[in-house]
PDB file of N, CA and C in Angstrom:
ATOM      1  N   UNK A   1     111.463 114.520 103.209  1.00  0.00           N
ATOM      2  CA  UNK A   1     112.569 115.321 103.697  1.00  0.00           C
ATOM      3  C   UNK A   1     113.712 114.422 104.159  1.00  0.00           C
ATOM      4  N   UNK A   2     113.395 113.561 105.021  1.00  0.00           N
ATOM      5  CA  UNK A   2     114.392 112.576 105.824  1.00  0.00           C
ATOM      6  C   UNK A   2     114.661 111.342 104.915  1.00  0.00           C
ATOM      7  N   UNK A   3     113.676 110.975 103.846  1.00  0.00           N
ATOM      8  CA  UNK A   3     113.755 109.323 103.537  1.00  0.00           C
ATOM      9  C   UNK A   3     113.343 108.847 104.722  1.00  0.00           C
ATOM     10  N   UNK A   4     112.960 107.306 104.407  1.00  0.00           N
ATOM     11  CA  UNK A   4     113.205 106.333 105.372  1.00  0.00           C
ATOM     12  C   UNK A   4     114.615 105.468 105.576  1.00  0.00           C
ATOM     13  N   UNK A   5     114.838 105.399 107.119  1.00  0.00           N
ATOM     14  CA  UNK A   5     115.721 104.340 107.188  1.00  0.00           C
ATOM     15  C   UNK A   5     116.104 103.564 106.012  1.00  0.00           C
ATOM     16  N   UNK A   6     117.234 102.660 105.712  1.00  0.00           N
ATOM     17  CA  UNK A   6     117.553 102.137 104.720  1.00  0.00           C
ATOM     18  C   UNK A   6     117.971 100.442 105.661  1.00  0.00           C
ATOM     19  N   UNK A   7     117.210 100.060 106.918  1.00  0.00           N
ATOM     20  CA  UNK A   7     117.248  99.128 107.586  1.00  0.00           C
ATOM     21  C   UNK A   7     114.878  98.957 107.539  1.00  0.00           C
ATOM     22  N   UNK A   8     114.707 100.037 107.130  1.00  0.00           N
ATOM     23  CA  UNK A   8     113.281 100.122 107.527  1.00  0.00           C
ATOM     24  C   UNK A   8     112.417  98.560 106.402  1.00  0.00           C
ATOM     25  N   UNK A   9     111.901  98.026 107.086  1.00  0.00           N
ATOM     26  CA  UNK A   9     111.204  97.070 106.286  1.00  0.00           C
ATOM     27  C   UNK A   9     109.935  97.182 106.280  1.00  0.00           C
ATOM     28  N   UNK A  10     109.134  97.432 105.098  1.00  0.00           N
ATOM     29  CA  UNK A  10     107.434  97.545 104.737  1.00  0.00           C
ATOM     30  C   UNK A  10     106.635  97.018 105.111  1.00  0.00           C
ATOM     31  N   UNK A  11     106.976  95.691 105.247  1.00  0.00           N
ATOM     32  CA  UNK A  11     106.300  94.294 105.545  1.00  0.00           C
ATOM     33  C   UNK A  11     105.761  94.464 106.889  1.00  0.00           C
ATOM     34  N   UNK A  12     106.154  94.847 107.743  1.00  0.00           N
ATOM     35  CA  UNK A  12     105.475  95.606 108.698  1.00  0.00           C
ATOM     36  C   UNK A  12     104.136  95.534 109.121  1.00  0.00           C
ATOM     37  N   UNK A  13     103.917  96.329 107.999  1.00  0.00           N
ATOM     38  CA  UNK A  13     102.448  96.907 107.469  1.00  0.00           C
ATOM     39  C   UNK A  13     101.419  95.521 107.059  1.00  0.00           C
ATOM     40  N   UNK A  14     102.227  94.355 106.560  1.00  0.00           N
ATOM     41  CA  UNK A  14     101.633  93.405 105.910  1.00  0.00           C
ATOM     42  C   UNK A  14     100.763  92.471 107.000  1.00  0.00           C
ATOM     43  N   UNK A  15      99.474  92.212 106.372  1.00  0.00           N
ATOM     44  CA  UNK A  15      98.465  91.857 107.372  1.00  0.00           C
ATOM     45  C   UNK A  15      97.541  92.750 108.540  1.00  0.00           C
ATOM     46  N   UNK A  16      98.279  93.702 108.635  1.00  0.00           N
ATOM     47  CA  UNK A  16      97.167  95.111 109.060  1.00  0.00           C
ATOM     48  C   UNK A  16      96.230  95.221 108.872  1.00  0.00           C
ATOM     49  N   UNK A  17      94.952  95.716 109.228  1.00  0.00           N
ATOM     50  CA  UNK A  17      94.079  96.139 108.723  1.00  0.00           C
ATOM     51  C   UNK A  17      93.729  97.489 109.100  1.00  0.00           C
ATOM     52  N   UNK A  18      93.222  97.908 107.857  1.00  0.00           N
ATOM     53  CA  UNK A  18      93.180  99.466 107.904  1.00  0.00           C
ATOM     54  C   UNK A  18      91.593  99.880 108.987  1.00  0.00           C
ATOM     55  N   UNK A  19      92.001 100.596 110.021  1.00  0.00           N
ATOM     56  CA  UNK A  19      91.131 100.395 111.108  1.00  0.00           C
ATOM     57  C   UNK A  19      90.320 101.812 110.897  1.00  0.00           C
ATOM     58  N   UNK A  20      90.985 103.337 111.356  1.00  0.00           N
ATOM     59  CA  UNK A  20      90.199 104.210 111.015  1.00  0.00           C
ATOM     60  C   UNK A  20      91.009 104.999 110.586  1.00  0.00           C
ATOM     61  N   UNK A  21      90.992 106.492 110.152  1.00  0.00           N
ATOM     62  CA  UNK A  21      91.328 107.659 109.522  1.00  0.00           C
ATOM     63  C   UNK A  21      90.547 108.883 109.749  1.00  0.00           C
ATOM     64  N   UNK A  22      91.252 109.576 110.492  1.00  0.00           N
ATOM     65  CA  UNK A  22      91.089 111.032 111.042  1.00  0.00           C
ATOM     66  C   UNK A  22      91.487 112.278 110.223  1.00  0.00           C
ATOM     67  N   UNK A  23      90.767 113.536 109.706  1.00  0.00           N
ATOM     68  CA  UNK A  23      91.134 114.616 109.223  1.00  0.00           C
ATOM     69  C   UNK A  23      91.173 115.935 109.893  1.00  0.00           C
ATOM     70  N   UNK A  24      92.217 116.288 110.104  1.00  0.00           N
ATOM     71  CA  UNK A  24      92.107 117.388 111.023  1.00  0.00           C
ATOM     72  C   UNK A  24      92.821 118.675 110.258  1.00  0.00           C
ATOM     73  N   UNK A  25      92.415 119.929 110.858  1.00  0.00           N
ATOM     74  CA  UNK A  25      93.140 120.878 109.873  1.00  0.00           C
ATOM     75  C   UNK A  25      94.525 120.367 109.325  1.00  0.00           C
ATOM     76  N   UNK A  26      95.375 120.280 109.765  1.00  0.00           N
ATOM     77  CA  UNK A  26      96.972 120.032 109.801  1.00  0.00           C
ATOM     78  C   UNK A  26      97.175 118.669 109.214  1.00  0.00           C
ATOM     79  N   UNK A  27      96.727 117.636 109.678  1.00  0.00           N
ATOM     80  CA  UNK A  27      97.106 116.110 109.589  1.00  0.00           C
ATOM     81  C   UNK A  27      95.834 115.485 108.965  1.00  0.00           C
ATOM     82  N   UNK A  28      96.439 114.263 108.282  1.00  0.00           N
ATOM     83  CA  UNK A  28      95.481 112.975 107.921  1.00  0.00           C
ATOM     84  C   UNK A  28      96.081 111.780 108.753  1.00  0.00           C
ATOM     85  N   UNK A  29      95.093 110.922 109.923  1.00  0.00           N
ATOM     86  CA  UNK A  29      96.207 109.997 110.628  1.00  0.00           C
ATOM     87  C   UNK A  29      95.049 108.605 110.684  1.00  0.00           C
ATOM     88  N   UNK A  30      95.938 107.532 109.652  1.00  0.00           N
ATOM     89  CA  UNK A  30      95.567 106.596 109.503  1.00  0.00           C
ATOM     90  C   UNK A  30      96.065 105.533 110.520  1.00  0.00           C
ATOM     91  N   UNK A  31      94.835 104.602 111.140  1.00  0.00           N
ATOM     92  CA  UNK A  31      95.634 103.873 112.422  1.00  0.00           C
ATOM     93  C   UNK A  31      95.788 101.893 111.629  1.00  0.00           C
ATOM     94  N   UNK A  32      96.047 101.884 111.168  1.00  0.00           N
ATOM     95  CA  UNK A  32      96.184  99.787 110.457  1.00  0.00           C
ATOM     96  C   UNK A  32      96.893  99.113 111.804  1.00  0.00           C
ATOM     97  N   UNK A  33      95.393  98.196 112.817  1.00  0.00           N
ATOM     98  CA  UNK A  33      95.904  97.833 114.042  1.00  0.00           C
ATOM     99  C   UNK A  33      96.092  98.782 115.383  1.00  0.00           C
ATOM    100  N   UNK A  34      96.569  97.889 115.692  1.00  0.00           N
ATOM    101  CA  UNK A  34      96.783  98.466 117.301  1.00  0.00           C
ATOM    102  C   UNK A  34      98.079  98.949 117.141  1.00  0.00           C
ATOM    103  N   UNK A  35      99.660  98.721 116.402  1.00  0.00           N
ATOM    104  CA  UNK A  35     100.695  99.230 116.849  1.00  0.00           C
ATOM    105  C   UNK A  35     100.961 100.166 115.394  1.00  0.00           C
ATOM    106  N   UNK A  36     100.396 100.281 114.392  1.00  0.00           N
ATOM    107  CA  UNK A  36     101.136 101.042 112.993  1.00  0.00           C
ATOM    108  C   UNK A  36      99.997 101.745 112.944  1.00  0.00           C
ATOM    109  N   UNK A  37     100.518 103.195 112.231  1.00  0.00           N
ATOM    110  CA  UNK A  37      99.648 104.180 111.850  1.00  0.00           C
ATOM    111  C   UNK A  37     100.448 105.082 111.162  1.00  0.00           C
ATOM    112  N   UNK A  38     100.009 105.856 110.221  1.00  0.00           N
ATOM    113  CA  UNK A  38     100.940 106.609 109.306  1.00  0.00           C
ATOM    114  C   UNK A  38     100.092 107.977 109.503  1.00  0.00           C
ATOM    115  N   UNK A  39     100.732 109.029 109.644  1.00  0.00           N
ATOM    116  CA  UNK A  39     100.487 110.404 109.351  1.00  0.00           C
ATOM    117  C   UNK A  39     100.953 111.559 108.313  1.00  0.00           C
ATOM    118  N   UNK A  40      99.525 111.916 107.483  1.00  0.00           N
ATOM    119  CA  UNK A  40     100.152 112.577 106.592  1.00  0.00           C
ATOM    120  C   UNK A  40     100.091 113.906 106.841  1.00  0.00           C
ATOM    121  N   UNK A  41     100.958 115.328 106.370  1.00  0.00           N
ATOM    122  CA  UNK A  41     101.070 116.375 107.171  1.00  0.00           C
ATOM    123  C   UNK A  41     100.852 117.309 105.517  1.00  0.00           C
ATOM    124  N   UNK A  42     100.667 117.006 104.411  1.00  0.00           N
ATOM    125  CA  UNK A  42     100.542 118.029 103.712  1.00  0.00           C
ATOM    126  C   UNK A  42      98.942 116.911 102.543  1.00  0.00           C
ATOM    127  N   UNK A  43      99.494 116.059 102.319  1.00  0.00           N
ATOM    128  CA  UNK A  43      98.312 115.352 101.022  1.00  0.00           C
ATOM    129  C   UNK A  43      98.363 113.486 101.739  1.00  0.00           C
ATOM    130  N   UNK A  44      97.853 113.328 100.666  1.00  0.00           N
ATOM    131  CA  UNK A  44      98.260 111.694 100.799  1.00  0.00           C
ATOM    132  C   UNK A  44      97.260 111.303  99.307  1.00  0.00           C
ATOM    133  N   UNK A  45      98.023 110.165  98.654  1.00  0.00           N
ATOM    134  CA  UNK A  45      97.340 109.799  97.430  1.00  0.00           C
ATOM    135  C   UNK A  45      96.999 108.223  97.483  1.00  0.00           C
ATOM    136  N   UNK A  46      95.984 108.212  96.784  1.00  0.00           N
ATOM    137  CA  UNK A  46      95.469 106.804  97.121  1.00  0.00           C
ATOM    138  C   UNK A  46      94.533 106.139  96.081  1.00  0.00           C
ATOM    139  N   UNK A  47      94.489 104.755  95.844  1.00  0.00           N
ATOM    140  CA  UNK A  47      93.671 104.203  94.507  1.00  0.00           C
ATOM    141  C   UNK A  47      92.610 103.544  95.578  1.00  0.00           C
ATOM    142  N   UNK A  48      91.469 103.570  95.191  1.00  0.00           N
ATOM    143  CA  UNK A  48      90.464 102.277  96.075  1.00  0.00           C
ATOM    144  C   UNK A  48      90.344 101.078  94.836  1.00  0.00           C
ATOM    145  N   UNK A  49      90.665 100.899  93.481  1.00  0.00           N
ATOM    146  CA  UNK A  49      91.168  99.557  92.975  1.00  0.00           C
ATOM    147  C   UNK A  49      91.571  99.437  92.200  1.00  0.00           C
ATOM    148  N   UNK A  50      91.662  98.339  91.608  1.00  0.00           N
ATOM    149  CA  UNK A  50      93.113  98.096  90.370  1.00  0.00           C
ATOM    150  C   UNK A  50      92.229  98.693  89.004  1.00  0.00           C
ATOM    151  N   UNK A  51      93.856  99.915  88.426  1.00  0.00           N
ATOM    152  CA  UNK A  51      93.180 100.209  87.154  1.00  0.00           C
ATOM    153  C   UNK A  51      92.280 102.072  87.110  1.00  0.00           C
ATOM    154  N   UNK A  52      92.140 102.446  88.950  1.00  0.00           N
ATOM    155  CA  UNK A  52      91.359 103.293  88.914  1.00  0.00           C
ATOM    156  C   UNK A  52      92.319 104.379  89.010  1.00  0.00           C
ATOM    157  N   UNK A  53      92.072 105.360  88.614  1.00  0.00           N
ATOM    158  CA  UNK A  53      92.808 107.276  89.142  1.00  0.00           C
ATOM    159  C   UNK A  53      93.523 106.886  90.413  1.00  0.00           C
ATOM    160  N   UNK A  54      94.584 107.604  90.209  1.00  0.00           N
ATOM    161  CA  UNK A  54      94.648 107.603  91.642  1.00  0.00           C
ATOM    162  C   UNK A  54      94.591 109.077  91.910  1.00  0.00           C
ATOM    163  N   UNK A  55      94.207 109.157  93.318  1.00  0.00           N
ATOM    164  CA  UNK A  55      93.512 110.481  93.923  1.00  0.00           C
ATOM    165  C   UNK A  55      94.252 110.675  94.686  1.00  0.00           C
ATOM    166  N   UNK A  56      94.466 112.267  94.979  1.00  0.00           N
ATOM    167  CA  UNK A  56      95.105 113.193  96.112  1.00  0.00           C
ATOM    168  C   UNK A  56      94.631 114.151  96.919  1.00  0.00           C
ATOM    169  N   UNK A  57      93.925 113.743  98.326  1.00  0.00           N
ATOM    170  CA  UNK A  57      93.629 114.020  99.179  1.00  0.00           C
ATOM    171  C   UNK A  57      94.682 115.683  99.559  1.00  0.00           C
ATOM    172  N   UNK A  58      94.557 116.758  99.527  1.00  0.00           N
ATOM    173  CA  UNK A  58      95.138 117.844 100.185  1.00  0.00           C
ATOM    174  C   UNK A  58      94.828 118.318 101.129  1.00  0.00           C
ATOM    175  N   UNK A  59      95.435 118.438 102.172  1.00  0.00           N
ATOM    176  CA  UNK A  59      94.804 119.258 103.533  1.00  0.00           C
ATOM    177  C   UNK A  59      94.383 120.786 103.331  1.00  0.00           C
ATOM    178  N   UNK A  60      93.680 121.571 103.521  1.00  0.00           N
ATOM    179  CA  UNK A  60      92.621 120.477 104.631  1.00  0.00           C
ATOM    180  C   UNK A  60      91.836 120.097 103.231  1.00  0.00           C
ATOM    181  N   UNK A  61      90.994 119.068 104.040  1.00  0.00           N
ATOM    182  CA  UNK A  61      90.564 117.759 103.649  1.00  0.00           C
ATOM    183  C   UNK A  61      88.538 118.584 103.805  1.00  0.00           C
ATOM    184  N   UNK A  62      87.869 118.592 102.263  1.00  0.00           N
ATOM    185  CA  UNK A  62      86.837 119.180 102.589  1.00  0.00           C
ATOM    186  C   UNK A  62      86.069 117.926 102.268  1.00  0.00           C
ATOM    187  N   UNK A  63      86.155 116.982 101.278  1.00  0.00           N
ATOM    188  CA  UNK A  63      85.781 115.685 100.933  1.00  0.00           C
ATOM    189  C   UNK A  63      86.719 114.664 100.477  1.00  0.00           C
ATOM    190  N   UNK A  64      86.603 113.428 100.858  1.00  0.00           N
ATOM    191  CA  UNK A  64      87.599 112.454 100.746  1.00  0.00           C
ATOM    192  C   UNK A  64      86.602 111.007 100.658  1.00  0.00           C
ATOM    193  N   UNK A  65      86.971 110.029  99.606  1.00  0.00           N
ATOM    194  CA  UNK A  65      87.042 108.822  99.195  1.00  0.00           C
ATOM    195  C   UNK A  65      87.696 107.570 100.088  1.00  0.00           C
ATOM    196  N   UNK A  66      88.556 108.608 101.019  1.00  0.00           N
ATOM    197  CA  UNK A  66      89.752 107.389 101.453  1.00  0.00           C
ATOM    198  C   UNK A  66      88.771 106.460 102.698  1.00  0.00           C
ATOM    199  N   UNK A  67      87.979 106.644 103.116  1.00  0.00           N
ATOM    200  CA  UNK A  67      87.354 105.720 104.165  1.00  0.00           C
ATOM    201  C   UNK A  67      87.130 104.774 103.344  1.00  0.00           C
ATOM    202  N   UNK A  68      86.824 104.295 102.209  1.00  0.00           N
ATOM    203  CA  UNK A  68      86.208 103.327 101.627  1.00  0.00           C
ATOM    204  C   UNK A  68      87.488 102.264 101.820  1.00  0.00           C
ATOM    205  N   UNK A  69      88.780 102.726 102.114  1.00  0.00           N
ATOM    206  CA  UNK A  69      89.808 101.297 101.861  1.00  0.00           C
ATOM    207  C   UNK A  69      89.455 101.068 103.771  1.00  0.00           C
ATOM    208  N   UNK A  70      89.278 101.340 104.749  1.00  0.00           N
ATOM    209  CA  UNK A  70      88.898 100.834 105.715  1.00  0.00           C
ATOM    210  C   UNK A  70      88.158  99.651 105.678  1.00  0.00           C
ATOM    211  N   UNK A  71      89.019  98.696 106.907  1.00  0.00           N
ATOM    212  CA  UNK A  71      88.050  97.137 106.474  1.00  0.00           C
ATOM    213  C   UNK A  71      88.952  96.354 105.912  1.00  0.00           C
ATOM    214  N   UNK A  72      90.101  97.212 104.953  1.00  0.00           N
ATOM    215  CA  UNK A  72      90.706  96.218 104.285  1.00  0.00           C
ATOM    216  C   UNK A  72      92.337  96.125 104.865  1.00  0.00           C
ATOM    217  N   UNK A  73      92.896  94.704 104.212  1.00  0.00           N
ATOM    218  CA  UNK A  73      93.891  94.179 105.037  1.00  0.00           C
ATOM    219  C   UNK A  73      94.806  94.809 103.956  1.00  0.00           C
ATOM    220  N   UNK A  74      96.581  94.966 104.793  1.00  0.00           N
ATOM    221  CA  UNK A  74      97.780  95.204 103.887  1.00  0.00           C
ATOM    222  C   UNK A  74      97.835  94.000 102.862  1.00  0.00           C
ATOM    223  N   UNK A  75      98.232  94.177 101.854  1.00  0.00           N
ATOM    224  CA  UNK A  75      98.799  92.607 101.020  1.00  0.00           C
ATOM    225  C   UNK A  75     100.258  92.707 101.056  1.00  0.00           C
ATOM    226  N   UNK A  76     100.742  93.569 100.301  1.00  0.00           N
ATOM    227  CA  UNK A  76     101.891  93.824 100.320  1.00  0.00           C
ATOM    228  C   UNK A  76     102.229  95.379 100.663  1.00  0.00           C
ATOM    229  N   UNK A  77     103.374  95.740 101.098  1.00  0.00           N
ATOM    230  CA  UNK A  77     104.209  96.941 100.990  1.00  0.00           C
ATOM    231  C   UNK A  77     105.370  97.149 100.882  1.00  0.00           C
ATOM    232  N   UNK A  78     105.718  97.725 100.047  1.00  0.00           N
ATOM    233  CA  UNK A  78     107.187  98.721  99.108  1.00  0.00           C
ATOM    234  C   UNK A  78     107.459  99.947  99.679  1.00  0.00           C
ATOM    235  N   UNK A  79     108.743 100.050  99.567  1.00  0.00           N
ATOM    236  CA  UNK A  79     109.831 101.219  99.585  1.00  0.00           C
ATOM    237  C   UNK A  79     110.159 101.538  97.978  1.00  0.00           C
ATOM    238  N   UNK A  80     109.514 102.908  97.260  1.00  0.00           N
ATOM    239  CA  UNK A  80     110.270 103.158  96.145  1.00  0.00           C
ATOM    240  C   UNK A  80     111.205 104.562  96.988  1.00  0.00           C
ATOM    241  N   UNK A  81     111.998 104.878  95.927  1.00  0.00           N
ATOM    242  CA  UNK A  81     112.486 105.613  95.941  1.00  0.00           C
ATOM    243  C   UNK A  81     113.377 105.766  97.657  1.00  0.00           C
ATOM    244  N   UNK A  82     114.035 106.611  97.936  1.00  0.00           N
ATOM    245  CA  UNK A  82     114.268 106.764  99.482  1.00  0.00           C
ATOM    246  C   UNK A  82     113.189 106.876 100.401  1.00  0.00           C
ATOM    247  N   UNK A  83     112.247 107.046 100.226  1.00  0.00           N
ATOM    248  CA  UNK A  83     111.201 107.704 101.149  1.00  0.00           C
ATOM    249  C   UNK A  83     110.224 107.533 100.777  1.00  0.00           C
ATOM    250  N   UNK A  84     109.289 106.919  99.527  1.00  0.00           N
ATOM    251  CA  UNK A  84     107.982 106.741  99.471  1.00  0.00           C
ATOM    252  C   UNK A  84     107.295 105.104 100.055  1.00  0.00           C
ATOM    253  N   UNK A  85     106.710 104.960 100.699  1.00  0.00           N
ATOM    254  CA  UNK A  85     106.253 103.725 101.124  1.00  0.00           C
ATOM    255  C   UNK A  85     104.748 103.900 100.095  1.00  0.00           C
ATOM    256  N   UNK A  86     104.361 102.305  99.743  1.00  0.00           N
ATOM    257  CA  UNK A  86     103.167 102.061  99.378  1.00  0.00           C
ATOM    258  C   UNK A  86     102.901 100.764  99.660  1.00  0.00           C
ATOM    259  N   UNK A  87     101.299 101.190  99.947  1.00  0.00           N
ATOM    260  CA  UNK A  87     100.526  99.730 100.711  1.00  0.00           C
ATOM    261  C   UNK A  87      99.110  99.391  99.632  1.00  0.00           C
ATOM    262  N   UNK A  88      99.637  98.276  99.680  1.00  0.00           N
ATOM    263  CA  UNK A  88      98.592  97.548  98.780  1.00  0.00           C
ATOM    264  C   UNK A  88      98.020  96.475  99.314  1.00  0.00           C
ATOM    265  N   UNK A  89      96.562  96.806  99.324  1.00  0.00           N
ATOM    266  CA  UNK A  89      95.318  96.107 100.279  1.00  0.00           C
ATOM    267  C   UNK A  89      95.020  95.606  99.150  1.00  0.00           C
ATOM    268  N   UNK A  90      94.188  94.882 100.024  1.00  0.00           N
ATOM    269  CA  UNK A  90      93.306  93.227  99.109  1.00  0.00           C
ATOM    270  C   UNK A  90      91.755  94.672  98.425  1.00  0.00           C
ATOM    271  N   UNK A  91      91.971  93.778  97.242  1.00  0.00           N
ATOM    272  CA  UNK A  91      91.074  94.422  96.500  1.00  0.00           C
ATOM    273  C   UNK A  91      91.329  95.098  96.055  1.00  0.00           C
ATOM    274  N   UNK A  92      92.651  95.820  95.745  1.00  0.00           N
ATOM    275  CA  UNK A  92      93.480  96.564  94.761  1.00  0.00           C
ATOM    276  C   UNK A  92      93.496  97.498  95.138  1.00  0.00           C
ATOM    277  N   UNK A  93      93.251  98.017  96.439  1.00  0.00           N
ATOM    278  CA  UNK A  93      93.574  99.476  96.903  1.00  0.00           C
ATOM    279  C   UNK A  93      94.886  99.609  96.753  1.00  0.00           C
ATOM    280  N   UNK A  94      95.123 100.818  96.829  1.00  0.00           N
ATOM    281  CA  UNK A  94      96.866 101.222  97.134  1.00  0.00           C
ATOM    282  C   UNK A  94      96.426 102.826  97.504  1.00  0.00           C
ATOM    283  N   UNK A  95      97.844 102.523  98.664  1.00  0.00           N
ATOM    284  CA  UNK A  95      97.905 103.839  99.621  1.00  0.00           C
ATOM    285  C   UNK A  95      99.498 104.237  99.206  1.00  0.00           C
ATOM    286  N   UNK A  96      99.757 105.494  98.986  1.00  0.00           N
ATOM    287  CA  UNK A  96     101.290 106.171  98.489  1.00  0.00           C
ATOM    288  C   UNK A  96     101.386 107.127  99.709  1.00  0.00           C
ATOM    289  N   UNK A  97     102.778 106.977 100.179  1.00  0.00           N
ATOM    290  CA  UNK A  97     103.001 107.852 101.184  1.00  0.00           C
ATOM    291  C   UNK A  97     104.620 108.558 100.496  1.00  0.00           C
ATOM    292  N   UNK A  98     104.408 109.741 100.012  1.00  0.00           N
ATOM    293  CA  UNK A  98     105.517 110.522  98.898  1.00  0.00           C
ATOM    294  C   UNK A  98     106.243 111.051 100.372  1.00  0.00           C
ATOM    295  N   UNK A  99     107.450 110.945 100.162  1.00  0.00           N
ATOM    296  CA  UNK A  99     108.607 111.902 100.946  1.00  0.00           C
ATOM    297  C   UNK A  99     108.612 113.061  99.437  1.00  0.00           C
ATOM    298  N   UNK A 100     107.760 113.877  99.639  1.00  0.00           N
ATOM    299  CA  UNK A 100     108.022 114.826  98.188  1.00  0.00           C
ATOM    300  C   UNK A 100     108.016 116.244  98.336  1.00  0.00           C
ATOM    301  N   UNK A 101     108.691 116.575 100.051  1.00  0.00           N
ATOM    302  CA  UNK A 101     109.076 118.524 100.126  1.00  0.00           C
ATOM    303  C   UNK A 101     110.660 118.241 100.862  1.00  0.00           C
ATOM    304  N   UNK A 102     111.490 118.784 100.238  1.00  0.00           N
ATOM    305  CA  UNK A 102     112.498 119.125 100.680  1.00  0.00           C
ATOM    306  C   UNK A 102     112.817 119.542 101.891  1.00  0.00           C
ATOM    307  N   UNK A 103     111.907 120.768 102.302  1.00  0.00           N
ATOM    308  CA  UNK A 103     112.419 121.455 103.489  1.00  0.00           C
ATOM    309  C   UNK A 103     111.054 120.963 105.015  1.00  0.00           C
ATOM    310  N   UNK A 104     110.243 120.369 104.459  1.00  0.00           N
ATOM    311  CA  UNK A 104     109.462 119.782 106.219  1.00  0.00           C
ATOM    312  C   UNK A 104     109.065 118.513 106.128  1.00  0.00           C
ATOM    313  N   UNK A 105     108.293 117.942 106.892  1.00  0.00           N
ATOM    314  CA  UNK A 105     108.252 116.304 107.258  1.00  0.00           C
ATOM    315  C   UNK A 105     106.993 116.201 106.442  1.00  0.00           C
ATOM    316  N   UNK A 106     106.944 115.156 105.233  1.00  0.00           N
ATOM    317  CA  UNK A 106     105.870 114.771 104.719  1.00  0.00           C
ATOM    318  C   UNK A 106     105.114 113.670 105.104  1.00  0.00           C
ATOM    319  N   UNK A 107     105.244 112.815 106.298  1.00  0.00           N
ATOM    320  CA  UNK A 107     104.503 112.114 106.566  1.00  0.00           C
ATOM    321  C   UNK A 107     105.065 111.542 107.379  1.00  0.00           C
ATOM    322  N   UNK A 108     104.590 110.705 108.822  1.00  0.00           N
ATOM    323  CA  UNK A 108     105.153 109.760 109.871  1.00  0.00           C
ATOM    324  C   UNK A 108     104.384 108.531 109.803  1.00  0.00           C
ATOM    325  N   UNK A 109     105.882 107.550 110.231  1.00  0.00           N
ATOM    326  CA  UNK A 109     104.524 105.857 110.410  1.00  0.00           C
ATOM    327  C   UNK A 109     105.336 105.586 112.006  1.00  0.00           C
ATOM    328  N   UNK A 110     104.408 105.072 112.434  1.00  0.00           N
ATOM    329  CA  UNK A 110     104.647 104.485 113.608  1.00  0.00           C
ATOM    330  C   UNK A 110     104.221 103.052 113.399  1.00  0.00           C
ATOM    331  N   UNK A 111     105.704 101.895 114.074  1.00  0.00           N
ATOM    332  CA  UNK A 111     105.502 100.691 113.838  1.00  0.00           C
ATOM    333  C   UNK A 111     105.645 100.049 115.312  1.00  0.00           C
ATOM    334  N   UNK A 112     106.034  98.584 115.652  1.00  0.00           N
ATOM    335  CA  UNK A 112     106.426  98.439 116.906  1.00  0.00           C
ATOM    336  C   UNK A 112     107.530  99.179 117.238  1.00  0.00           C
ATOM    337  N   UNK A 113     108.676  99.145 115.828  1.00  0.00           N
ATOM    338  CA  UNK A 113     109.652  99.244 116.079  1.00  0.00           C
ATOM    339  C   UNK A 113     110.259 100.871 116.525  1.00  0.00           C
ATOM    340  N   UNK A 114     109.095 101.395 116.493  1.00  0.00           N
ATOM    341  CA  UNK A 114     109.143 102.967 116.793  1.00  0.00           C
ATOM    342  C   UNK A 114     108.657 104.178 115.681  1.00  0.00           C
ATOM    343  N   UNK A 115     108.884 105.609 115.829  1.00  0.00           N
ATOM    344  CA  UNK A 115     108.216 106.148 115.209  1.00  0.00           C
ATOM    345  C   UNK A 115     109.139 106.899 114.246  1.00  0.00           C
ATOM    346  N   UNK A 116     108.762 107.084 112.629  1.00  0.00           N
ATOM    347  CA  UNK A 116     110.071 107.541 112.074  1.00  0.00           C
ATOM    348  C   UNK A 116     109.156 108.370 110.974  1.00  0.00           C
ATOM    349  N   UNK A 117     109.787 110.121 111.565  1.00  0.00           N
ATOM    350  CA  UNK A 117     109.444 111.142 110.640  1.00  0.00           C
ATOM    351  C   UNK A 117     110.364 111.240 108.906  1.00  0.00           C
ATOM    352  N   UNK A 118     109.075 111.976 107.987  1.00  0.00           N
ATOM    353  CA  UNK A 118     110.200 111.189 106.429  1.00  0.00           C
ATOM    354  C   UNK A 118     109.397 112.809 105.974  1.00  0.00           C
TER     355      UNK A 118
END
């Protein structure tokens, strides 16, 4: 809905480790560390390694794959588009966070630098 900042930097994320992940009716809220955590409010899509499907988690959430990238560290992370962030963990995971509804908030990350709805 919002995009991200166009000062917002990914790297952030880099060296994190993906700690735990909560499913609740409404939200999916991933915590990487003590200060970043991203919340997803409608899906969230995700590969556990290089080459595989990637999968889309929809709320609510009756079975999910995504604990398996827990454990693992950020390698890198990207900004495509205005608003999609993606994190790519060691071992070829990748996590996609889509800014992809027009009219409500598709997902929040909280960094040091504060918390920014997209």
């Amino acid at each position: 809905m919002y995009g991200l900042p166009e000062d917002f930097d990914p790297g952030t994320f880099v060296g994190c480790d993906f700690e735990t992940v909560t499913f609740a009716l409404n939200a999916i809220h991933l915590t990487l560390g003590a200060e970043h955590s991203v919340t997803f409010t409608h899906h969230v899509r995700y590969r556990l390694e290089p080459g595989a499907d990637l999968r889309d988690d929809v709320l609510p959430i009756t079975v999910s794959s995504l604990p398996a990238l827990i454990g693992r560290s950020v390698e890198r992370a990207e900004v495509r588009r205005p608003g999609d962030l993606v994190l790519h963990f060691e071992g070829g995971g990748m996590l996609l966070a889509e800014d992809d509804d027009a009219h409500y908030e598709s997902y929040s990350v909280r960094t040091p630098a504060g918390e920014i709805f997209v």
